[in-house]
C-alpha atoms as a PDB file:
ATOM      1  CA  UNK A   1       0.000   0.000   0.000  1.00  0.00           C
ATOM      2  CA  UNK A   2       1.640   3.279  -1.015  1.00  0.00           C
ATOM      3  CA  UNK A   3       1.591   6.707   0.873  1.00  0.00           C
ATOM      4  CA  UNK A   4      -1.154   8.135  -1.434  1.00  0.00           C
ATOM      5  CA  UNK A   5      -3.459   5.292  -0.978  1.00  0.00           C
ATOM      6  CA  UNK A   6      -2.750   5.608   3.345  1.00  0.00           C
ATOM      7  CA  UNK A   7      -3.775   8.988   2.887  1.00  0.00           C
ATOM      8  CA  UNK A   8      -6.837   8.265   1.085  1.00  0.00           C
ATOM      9  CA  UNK A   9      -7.771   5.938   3.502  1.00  0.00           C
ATOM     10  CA  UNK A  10      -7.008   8.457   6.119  1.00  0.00           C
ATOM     11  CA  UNK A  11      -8.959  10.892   4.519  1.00  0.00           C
ATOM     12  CA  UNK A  12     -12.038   8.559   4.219  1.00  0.00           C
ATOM     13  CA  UNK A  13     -11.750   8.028   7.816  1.00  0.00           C
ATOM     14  CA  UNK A  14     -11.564  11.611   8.785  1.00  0.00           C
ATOM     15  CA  UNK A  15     -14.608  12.565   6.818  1.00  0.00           C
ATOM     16  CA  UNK A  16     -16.229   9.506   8.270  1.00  0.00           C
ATOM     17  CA  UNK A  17     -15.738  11.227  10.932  1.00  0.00           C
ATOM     18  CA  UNK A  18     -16.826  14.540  10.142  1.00  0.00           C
ATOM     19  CA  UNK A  19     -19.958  13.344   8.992  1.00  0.00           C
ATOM     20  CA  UNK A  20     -20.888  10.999  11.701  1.00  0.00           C
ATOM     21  CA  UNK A  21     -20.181  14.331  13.966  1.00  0.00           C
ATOM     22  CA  UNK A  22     -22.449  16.568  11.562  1.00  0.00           C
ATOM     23  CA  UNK A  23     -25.441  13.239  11.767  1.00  0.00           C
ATOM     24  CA  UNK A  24     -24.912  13.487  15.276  1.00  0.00           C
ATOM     25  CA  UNK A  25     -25.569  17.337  15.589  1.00  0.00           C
ATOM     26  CA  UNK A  26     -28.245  17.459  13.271  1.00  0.00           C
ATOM     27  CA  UNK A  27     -30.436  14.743  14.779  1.00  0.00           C
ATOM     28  CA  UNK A  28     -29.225  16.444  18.684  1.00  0.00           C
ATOM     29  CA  UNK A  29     -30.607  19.593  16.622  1.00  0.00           C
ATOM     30  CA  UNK A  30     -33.652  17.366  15.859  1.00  0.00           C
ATOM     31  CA  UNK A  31     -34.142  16.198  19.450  1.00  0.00           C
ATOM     32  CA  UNK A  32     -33.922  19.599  20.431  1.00  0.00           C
ATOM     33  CA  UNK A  33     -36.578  21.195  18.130  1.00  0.00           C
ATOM     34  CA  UNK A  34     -38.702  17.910  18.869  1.00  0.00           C
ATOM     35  CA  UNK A  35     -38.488  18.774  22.890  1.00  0.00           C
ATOM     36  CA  UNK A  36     -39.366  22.443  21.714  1.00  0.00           C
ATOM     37  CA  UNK A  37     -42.450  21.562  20.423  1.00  0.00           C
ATOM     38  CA  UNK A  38     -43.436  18.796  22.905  1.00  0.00           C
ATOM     39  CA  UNK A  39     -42.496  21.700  25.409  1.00  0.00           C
ATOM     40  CA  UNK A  40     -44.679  24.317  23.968  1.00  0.00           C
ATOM     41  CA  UNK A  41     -47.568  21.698  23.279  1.00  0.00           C
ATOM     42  CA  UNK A  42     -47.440  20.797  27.347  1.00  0.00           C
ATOM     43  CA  UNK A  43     -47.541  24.491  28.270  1.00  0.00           C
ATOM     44  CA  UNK A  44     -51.048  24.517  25.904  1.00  0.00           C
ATOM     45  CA  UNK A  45     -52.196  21.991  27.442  1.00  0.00           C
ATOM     46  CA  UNK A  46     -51.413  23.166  30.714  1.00  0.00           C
ATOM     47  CA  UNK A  47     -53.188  26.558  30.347  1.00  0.00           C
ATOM     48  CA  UNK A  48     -55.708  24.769  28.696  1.00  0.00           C
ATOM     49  CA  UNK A  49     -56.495  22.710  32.141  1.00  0.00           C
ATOM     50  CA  UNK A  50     -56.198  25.491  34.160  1.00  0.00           C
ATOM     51  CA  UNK A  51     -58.724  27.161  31.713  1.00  0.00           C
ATOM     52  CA  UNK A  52     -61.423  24.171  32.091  1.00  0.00           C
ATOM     53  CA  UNK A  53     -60.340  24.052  35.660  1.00  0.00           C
ATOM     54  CA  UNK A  54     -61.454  27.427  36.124  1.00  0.00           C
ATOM     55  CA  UNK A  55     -64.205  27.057  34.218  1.00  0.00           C
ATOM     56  CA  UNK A  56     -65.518  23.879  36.256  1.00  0.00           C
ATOM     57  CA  UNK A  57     -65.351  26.062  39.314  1.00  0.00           C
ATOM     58  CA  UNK A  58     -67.156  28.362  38.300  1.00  0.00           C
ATOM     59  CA  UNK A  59     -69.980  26.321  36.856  1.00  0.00           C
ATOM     60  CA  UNK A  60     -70.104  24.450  40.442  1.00  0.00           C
ATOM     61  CA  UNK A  61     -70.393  27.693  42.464  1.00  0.00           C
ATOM     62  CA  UNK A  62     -73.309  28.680  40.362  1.00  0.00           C
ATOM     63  CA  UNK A  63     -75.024  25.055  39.893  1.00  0.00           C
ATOM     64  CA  UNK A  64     -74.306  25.413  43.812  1.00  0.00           C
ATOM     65  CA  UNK A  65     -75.924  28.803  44.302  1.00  0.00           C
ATOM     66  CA  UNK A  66     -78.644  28.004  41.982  1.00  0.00           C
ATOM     67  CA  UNK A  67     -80.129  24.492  43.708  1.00  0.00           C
ATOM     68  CA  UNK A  68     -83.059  24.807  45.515  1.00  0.00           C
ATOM     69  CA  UNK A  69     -83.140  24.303  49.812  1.00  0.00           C
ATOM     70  CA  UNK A  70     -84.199  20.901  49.422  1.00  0.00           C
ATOM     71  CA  UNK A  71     -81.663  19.655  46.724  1.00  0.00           C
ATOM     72  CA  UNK A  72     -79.066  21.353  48.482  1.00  0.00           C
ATOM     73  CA  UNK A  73     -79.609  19.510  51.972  1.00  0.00           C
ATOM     74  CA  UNK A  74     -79.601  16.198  49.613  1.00  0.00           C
ATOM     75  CA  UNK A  75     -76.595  17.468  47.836  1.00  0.00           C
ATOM     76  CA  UNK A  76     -74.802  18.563  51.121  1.00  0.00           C
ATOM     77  CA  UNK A  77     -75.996  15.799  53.085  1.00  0.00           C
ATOM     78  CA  UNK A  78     -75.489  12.273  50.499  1.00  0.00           C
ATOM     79  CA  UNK A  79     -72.637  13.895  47.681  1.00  0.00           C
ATOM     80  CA  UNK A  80     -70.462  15.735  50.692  1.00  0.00           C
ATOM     81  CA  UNK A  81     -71.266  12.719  52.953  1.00  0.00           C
ATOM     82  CA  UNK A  82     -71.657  15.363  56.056  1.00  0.00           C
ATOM     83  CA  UNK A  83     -73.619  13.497  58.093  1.00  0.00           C
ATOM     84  CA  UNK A  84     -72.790   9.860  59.034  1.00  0.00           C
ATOM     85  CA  UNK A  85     -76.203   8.933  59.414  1.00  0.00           C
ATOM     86  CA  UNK A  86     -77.963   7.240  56.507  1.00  0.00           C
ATOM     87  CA  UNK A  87     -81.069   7.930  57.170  1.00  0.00           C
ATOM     88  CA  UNK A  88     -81.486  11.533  57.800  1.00  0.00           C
ATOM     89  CA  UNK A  89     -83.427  11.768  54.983  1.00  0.00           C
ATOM     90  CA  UNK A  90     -86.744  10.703  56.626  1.00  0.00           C
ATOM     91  CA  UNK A  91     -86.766  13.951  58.956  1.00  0.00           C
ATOM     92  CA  UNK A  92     -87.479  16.167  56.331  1.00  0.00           C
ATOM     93  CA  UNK A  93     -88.901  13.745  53.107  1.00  0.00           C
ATOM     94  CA  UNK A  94     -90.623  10.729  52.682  1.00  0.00           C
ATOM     95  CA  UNK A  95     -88.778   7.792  50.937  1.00  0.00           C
ATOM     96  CA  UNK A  96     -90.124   8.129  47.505  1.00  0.00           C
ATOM     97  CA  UNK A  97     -89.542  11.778  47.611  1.00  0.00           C
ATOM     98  CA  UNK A  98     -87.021  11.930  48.946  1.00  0.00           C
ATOM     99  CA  UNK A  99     -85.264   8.843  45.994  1.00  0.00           C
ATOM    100  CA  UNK A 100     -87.252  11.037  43.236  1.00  0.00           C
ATOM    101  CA  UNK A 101     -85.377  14.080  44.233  1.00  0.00           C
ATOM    102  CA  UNK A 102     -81.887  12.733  44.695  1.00  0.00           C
ATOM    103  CA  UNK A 103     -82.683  11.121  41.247  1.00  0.00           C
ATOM    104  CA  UNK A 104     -83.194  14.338  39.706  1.00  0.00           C
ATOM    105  CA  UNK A 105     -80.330  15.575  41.474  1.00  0.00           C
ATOM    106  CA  UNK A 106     -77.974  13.100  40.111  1.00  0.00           C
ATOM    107  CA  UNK A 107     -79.408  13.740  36.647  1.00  0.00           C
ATOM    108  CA  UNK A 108     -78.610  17.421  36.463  1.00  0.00           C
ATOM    109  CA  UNK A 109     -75.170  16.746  37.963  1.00  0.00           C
ATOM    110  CA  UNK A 110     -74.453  14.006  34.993  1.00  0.00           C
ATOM    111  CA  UNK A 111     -76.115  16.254  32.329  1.00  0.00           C
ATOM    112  CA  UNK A 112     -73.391  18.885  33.478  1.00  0.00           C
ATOM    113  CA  UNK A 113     -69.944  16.862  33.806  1.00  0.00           C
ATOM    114  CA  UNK A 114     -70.837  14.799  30.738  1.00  0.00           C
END
């Protein structure tokens, strides 16, 4: 093997190399504008949430403000669980009224999340 065909092969290695370094730093470019976007698509999302989340609240307080005394001692009393007693209920409604209003209840409540 003669000096001119060393340095050839020398010189192929070298830009070997040189190009394995450039395909590295293009796809670390790549990573780093895929990260960018996955970034700035999470902070979307995230003031997205926050938007519905704010939102929600809002919609509760005033589903909340807006429920008549009786669906709000049911609401208070079976969806907050605030009293341990199971059968409060039938100091203030009879059975069936008292099933026919928490049924309504639950109805508006799953008409509004869903």
């Amino acid at each position: 093997m003669g000096s001119k065909e060393k340095f050839a092969t020398i010189l192929k290695y070298f830009n070997l190399i040189k190009n394995t370094k450039n395909l590295k730093t293009q796809k670390d470019i790549q990573i780093v504008s895929e990260c960018q976007k996955i970034l700035g698509n999470t902070d979307k999302l995230l003031k997205l949430r926050k938007m519905l989340l704010a939102s929600h609240s809002l919609l509760m307080k005033t589903f909340l403000a807006s429920l008549p005394s009786e669906y709000r001692l049911i609401y208070d009393n079976d969806i907050l669980q605030q009293v341990p007693n199971r059968k409060w209920y039938l100091h203030f409604f009879s059975k069936s009224t008292y099933y026919r209003k928490l049924n309504e209840l639950l109805s508006i409540i799953w008409f509004l999340m869903f």
